[in-house]
N, C-alpha and C. Protein backbone atom coordinates (compact mmCIF):
# COMPACT_ATOMS: atom_id res chain seq x y z
N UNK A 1 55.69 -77.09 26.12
CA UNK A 1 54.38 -76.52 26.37
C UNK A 1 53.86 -75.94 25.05
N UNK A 2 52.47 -76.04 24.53
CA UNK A 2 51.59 -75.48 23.31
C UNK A 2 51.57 -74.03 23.63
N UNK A 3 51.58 -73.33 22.42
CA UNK A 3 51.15 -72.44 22.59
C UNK A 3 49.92 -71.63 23.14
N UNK A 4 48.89 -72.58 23.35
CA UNK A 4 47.97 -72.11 24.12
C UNK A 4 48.12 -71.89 25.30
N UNK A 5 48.84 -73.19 26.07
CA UNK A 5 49.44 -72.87 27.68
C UNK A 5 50.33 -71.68 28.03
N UNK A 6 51.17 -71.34 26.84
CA UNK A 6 52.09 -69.83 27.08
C UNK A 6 50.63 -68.63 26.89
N UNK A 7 50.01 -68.88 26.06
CA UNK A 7 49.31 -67.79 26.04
C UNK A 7 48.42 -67.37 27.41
N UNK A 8 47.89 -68.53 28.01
CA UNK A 8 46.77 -68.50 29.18
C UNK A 8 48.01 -68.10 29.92
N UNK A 9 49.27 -68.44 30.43
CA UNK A 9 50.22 -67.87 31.00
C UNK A 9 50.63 -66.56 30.55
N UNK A 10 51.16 -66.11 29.94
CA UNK A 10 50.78 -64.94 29.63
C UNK A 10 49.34 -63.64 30.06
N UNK A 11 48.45 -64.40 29.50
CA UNK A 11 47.37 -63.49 29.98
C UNK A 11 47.21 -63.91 31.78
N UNK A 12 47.56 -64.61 32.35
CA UNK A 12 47.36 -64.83 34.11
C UNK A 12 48.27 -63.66 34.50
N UNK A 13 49.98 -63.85 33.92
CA UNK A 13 50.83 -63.19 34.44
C UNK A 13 49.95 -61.35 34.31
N UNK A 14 49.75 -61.05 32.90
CA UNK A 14 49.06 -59.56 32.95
C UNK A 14 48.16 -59.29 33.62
N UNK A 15 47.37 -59.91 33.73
CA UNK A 15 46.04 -59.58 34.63
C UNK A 15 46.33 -59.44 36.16
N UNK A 16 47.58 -60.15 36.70
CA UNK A 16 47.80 -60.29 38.04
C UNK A 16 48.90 -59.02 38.21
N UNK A 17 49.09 -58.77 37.23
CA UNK A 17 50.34 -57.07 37.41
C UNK A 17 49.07 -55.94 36.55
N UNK A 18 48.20 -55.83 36.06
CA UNK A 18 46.80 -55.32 36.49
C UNK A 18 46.52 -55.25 37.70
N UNK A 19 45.81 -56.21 38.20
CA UNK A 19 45.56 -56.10 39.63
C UNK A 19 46.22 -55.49 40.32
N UNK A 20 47.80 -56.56 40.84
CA UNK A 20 48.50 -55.73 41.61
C UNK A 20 48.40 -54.15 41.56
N UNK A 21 48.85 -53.61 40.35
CA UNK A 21 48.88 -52.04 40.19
C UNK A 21 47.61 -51.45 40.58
N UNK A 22 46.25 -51.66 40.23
CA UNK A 22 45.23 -50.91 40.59
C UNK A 22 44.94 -51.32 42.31
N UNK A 23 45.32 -52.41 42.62
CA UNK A 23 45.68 -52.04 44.31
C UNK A 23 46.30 -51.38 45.11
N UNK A 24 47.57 -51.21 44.30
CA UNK A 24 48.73 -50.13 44.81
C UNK A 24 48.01 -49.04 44.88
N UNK A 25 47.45 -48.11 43.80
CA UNK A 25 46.58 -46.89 42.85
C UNK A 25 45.58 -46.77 44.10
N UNK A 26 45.23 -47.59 44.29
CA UNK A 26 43.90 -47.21 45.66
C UNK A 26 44.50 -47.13 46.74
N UNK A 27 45.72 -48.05 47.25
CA UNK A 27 46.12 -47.95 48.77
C UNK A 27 46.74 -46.53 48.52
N UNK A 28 47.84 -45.93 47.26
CA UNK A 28 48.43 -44.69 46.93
C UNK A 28 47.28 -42.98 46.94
N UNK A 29 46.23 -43.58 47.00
CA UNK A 29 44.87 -42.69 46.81
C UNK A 29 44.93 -42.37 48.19
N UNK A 30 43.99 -42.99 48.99
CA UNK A 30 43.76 -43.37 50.00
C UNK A 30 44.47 -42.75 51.32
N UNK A 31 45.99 -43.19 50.92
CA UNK A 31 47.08 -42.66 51.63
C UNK A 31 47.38 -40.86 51.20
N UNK A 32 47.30 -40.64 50.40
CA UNK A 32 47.35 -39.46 50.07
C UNK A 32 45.73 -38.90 50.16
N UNK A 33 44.97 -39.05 50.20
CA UNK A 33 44.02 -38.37 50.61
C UNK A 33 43.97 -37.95 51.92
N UNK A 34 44.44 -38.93 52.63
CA UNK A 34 44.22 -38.60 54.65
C UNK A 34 45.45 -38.00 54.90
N UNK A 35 46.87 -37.90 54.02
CA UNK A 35 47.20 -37.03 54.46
C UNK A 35 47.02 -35.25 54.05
N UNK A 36 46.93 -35.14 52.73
CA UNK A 36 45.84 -33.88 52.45
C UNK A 36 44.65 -33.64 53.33
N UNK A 37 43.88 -34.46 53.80
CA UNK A 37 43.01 -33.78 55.18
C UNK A 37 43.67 -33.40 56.54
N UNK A 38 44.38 -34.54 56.35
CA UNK A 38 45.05 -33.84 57.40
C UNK A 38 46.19 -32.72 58.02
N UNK A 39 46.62 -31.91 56.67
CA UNK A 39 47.18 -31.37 56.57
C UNK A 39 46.23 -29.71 56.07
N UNK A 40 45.40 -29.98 55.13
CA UNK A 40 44.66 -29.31 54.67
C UNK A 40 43.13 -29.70 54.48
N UNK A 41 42.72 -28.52 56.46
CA UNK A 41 41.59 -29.39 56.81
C UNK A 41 40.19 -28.77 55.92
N UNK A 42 39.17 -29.26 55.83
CA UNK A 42 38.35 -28.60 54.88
C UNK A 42 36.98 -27.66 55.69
N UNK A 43 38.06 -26.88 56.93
CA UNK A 43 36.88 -25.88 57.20
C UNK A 43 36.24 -24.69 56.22
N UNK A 44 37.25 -24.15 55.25
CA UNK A 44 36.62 -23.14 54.64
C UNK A 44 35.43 -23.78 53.86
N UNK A 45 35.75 -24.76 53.43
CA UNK A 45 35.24 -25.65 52.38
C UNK A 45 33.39 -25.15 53.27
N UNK A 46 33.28 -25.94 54.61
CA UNK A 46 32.40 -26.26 55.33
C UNK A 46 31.15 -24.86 55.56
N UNK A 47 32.00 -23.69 55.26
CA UNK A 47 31.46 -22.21 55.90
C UNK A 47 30.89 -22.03 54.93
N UNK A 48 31.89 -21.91 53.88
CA UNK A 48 31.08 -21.49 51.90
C UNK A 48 29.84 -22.61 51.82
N UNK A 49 29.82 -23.54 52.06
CA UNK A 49 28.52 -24.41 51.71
C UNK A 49 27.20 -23.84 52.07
N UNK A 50 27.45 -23.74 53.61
CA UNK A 50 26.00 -23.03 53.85
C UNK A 50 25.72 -21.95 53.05
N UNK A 51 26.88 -20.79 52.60
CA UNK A 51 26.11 -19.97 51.64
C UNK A 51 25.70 -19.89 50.10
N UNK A 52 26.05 -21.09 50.05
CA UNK A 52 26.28 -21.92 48.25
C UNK A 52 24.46 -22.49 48.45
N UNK A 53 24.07 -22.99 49.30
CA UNK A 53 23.11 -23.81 49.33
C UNK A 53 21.60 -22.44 49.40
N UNK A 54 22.30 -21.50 50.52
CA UNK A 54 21.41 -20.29 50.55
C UNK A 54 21.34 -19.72 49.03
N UNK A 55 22.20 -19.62 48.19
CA UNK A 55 22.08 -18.80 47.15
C UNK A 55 21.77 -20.03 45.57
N UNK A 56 22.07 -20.80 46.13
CA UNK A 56 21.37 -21.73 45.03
C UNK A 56 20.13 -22.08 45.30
N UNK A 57 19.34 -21.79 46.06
CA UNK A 57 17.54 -22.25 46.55
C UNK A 57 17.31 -20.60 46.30
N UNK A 58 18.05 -19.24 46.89
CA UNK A 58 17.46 -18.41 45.49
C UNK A 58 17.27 -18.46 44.19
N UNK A 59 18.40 -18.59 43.74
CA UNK A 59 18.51 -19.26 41.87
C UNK A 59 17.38 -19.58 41.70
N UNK A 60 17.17 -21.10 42.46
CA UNK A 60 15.77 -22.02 42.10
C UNK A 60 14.43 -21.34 42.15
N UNK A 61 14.23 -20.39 42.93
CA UNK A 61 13.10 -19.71 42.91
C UNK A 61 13.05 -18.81 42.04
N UNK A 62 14.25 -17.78 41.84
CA UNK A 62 14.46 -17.21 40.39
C UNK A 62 13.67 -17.69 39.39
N UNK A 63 14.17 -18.85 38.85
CA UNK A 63 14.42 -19.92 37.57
C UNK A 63 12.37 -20.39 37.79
N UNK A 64 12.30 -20.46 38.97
CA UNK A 64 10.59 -21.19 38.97
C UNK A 64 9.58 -19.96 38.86
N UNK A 65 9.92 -18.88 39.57
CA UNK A 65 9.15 -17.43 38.59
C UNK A 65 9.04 -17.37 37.53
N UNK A 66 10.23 -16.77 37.18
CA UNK A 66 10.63 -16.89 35.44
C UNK A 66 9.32 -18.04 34.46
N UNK A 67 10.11 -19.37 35.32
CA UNK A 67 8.98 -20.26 34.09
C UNK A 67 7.47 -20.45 34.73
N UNK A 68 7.13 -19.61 35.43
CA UNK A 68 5.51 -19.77 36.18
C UNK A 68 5.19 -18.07 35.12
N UNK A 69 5.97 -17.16 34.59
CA UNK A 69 5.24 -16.51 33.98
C UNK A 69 5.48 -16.53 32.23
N UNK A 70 6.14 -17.41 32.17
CA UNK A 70 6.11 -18.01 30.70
C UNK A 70 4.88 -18.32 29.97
């Protein structure tokens, strides 16, 4: 076989253990994400938002005073 045919072999074999691995990397994500929810559910997460959203639309009105008397 030429060296070109080892090389295109070569680059098939890497690209396909690329692949493989970044498939693993997502099913390994994936799987570990649902069990972190499900273990650690995200109610606090859910309570703080509403008051993150209340106090950041103050900010914004802050910030739009401020530059309305600029």
């Amino acid at each position: 076989m030429n060296l070109i045919g080892e090389g295109f072999i070569f680059m098939l074999v890497g690209m396909g253990m690329v692949f493989i691995f970044l498939v693993l990397m997502i099913l390994v994500m994936n799987l570990s994400a649902g069990v972190i929810s499900r273990f650690f559910p995200e109610k606090a997460a859910e309570e703080s938002s509403a008051g993150s959203v209340n106090e950041k639309s103050k900010l914004a009105a802050v910030i739009a005073i401020a530059k309305s008397r600029q």
